[in-house]
Protein backbone atom coordinates (compact mmCIF):
# COMPACT_ATOMS: atom_id res chain seq x y z
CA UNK A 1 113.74 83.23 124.70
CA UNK A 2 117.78 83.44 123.80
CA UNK A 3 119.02 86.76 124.32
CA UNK A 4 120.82 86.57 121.08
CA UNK A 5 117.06 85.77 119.32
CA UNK A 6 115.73 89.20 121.19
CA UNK A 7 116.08 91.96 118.27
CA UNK A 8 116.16 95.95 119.33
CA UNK A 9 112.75 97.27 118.58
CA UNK A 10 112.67 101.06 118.15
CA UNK A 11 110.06 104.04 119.39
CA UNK A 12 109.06 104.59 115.77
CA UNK A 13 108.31 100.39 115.19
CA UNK A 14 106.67 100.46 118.43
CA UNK A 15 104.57 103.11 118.17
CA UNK A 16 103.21 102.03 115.04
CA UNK A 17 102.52 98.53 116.77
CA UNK A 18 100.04 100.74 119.28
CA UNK A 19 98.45 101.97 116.17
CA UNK A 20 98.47 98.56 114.39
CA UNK A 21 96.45 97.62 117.23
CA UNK A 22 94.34 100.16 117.00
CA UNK A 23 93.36 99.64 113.39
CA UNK A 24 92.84 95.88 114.04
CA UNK A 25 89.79 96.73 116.69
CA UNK A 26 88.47 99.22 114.31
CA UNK A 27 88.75 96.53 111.49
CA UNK A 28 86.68 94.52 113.91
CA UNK A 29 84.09 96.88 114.54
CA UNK A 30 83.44 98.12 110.68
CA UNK A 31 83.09 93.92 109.80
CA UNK A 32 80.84 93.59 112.36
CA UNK A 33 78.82 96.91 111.60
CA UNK A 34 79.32 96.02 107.87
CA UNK A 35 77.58 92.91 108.47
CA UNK A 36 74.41 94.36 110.69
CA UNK A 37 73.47 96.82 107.65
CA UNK A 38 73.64 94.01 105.31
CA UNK A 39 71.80 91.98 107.13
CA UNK A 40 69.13 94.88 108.39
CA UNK A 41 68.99 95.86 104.02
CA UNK A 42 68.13 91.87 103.77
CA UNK A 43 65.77 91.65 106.57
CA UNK A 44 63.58 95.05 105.95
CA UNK A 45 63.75 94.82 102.30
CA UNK A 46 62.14 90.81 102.93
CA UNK A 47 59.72 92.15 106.39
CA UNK A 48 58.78 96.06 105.46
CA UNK A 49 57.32 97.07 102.24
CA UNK A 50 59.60 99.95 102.34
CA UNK A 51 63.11 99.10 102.77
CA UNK A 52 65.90 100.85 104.67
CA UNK A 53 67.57 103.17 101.70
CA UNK A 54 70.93 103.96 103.62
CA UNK A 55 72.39 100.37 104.87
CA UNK A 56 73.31 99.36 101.18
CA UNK A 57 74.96 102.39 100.94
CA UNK A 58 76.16 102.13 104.98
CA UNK A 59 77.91 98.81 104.09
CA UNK A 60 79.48 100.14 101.20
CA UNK A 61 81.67 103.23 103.10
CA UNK A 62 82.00 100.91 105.72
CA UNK A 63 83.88 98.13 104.12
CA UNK A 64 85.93 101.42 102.25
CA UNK A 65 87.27 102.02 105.64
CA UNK A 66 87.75 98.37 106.11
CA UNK A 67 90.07 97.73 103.20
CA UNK A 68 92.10 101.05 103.32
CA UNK A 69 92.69 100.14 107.36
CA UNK A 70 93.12 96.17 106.90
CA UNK A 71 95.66 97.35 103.90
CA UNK A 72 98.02 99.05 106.72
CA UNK A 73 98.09 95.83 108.98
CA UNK A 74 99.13 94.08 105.54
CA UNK A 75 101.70 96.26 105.21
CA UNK A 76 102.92 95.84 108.31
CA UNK A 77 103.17 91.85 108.81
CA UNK A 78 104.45 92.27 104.93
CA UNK A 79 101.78 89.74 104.00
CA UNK A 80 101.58 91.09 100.36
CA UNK A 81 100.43 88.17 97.59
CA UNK A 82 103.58 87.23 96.30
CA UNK A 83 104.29 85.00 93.24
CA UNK A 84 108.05 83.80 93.81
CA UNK A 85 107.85 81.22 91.88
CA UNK A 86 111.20 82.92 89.30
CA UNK A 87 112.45 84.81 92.37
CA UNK A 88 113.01 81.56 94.63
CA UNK A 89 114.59 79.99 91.46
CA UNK A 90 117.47 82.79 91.37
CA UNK A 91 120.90 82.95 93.54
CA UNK A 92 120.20 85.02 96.77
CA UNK A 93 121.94 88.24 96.29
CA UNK A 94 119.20 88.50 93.64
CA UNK A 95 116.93 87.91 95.95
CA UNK A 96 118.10 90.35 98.06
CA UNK A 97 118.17 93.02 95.23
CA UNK A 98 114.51 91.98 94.02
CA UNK A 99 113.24 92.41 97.77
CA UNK A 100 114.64 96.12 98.30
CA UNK A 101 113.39 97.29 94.95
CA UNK A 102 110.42 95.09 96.31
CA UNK A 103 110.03 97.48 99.40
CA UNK A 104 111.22 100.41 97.39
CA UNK A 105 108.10 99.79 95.12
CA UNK A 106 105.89 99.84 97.57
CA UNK A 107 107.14 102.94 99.82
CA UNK A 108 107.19 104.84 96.55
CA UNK A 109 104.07 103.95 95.99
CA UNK A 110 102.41 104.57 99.00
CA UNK A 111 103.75 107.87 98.85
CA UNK A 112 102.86 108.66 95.56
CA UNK A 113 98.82 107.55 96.45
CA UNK A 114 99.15 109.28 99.77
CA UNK A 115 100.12 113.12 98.46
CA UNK A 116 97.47 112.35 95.70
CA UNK A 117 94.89 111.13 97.71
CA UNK A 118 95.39 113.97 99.92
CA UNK A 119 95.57 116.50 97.30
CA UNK A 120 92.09 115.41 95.79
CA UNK A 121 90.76 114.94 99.57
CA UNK A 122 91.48 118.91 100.00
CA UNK A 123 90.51 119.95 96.63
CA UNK A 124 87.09 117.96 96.23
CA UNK A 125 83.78 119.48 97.38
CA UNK A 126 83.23 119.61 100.89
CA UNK A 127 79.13 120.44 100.07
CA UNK A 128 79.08 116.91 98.07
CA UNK A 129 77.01 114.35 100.05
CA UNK A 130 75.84 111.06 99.60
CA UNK A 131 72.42 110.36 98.04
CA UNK A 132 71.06 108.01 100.31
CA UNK A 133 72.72 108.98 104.06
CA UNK A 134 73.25 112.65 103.50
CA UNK A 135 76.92 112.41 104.79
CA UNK A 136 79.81 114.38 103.29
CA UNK A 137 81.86 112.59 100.66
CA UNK A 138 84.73 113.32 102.18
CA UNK A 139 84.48 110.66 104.98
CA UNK A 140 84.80 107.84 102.48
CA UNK A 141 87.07 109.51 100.57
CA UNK A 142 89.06 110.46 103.58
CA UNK A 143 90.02 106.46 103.96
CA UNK A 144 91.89 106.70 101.28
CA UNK A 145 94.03 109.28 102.70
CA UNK A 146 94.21 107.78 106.52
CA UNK A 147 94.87 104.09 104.06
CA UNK A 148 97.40 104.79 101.96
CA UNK A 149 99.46 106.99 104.82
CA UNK A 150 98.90 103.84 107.36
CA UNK A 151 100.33 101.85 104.54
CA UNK A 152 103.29 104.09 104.16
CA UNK A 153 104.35 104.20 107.77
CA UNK A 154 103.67 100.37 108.61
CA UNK A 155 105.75 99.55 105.08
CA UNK A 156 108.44 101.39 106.85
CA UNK A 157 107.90 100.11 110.25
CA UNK A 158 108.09 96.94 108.92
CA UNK A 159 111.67 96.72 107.58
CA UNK A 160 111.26 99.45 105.13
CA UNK A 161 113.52 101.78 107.32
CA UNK A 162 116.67 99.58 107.02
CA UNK A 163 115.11 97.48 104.01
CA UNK A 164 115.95 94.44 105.98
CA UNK A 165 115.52 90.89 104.66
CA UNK A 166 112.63 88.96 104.73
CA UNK A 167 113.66 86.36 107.66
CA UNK A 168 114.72 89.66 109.55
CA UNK A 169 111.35 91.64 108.93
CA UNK A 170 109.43 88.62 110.09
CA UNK A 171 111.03 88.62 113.86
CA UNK A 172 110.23 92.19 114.13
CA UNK A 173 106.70 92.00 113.89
């Protein structure tokens, strides 16, 4: 690889590469756990004249987690959906200006869901469970929290920082 092709990585974008890959096995694990409860609600509701009550519900807080975790490895590779169809049709310092209020947008955002998220996480219940597994609602709703701050720091880990260009962002993943 060209030297000149080799772009300066910092702690912060590295670090959150160690807990990109982090997430990614633990996205791995909740599909494949997400996928044994459905199929164990499928096969003992079909086999057992009693079915399982807790996989539907299993599956359920498990693909929670999925989304809010899968979300921050979205955020990182910036691999929003995107309609450019108007935006690719205007001059590029347009662009550019659409693409940081772009990234603006979304850190704001983040942010905004994160404090909330938290705020309702801390204020909720902690004696409200769920009907069928008798778990604390707060580990579901705790994904939320855990998402939306993994969102936050991969947005900025991802070019958010320096609001770099999209071309740019891309090599630093």
């Amino acid at each position: 690889m060209n030297e000149k092709n080799i772009k300066k990585r910092n702690l912060y974008q590295e670090f959150m590469d160690f807990i990109d890959n982090i997430v990614k096995w633990i996205c791995i694990i909740l599909l494949g756990g997400m996928l044994f409860a459905a199929m164990l609600q499928v096969i003992t509701r079909h086999v057992f004249p009693h079915p399982l009550s807790w996989t539907e519900e299993l599956a359920r807080y498990m693909m929670l987690w999925l989304i809010f975790l899968a979300a921050s490895h979205i955020a990182k590779a910036s691999s929003y959906i995107k309609v450019t169809f108007l935006v690719d049709k205007m001059p590029e310092g347009v662009r550019k200006i659409l693409l940081v209020i772009t990234k603006l947008i979304i850190l704001v955002t983040a942010g905004y869901f994160s404090w909330n998220c938290l705020d309702v996480f801390t204020t909720t219940s902690v004696n409200e469970v769920s009907p069928a597994m008798q778990i604390s609602m707060q580990i579901p709703r705790f994904s939320l929290v855990i998402g939306f701050i993994l969102i936050f720091l991969q947005a900025l880990a991802a070019g958010g920082l320096t609001l770099l260009p999209n071309e740019e962002e891309e090599e630093n993943i």
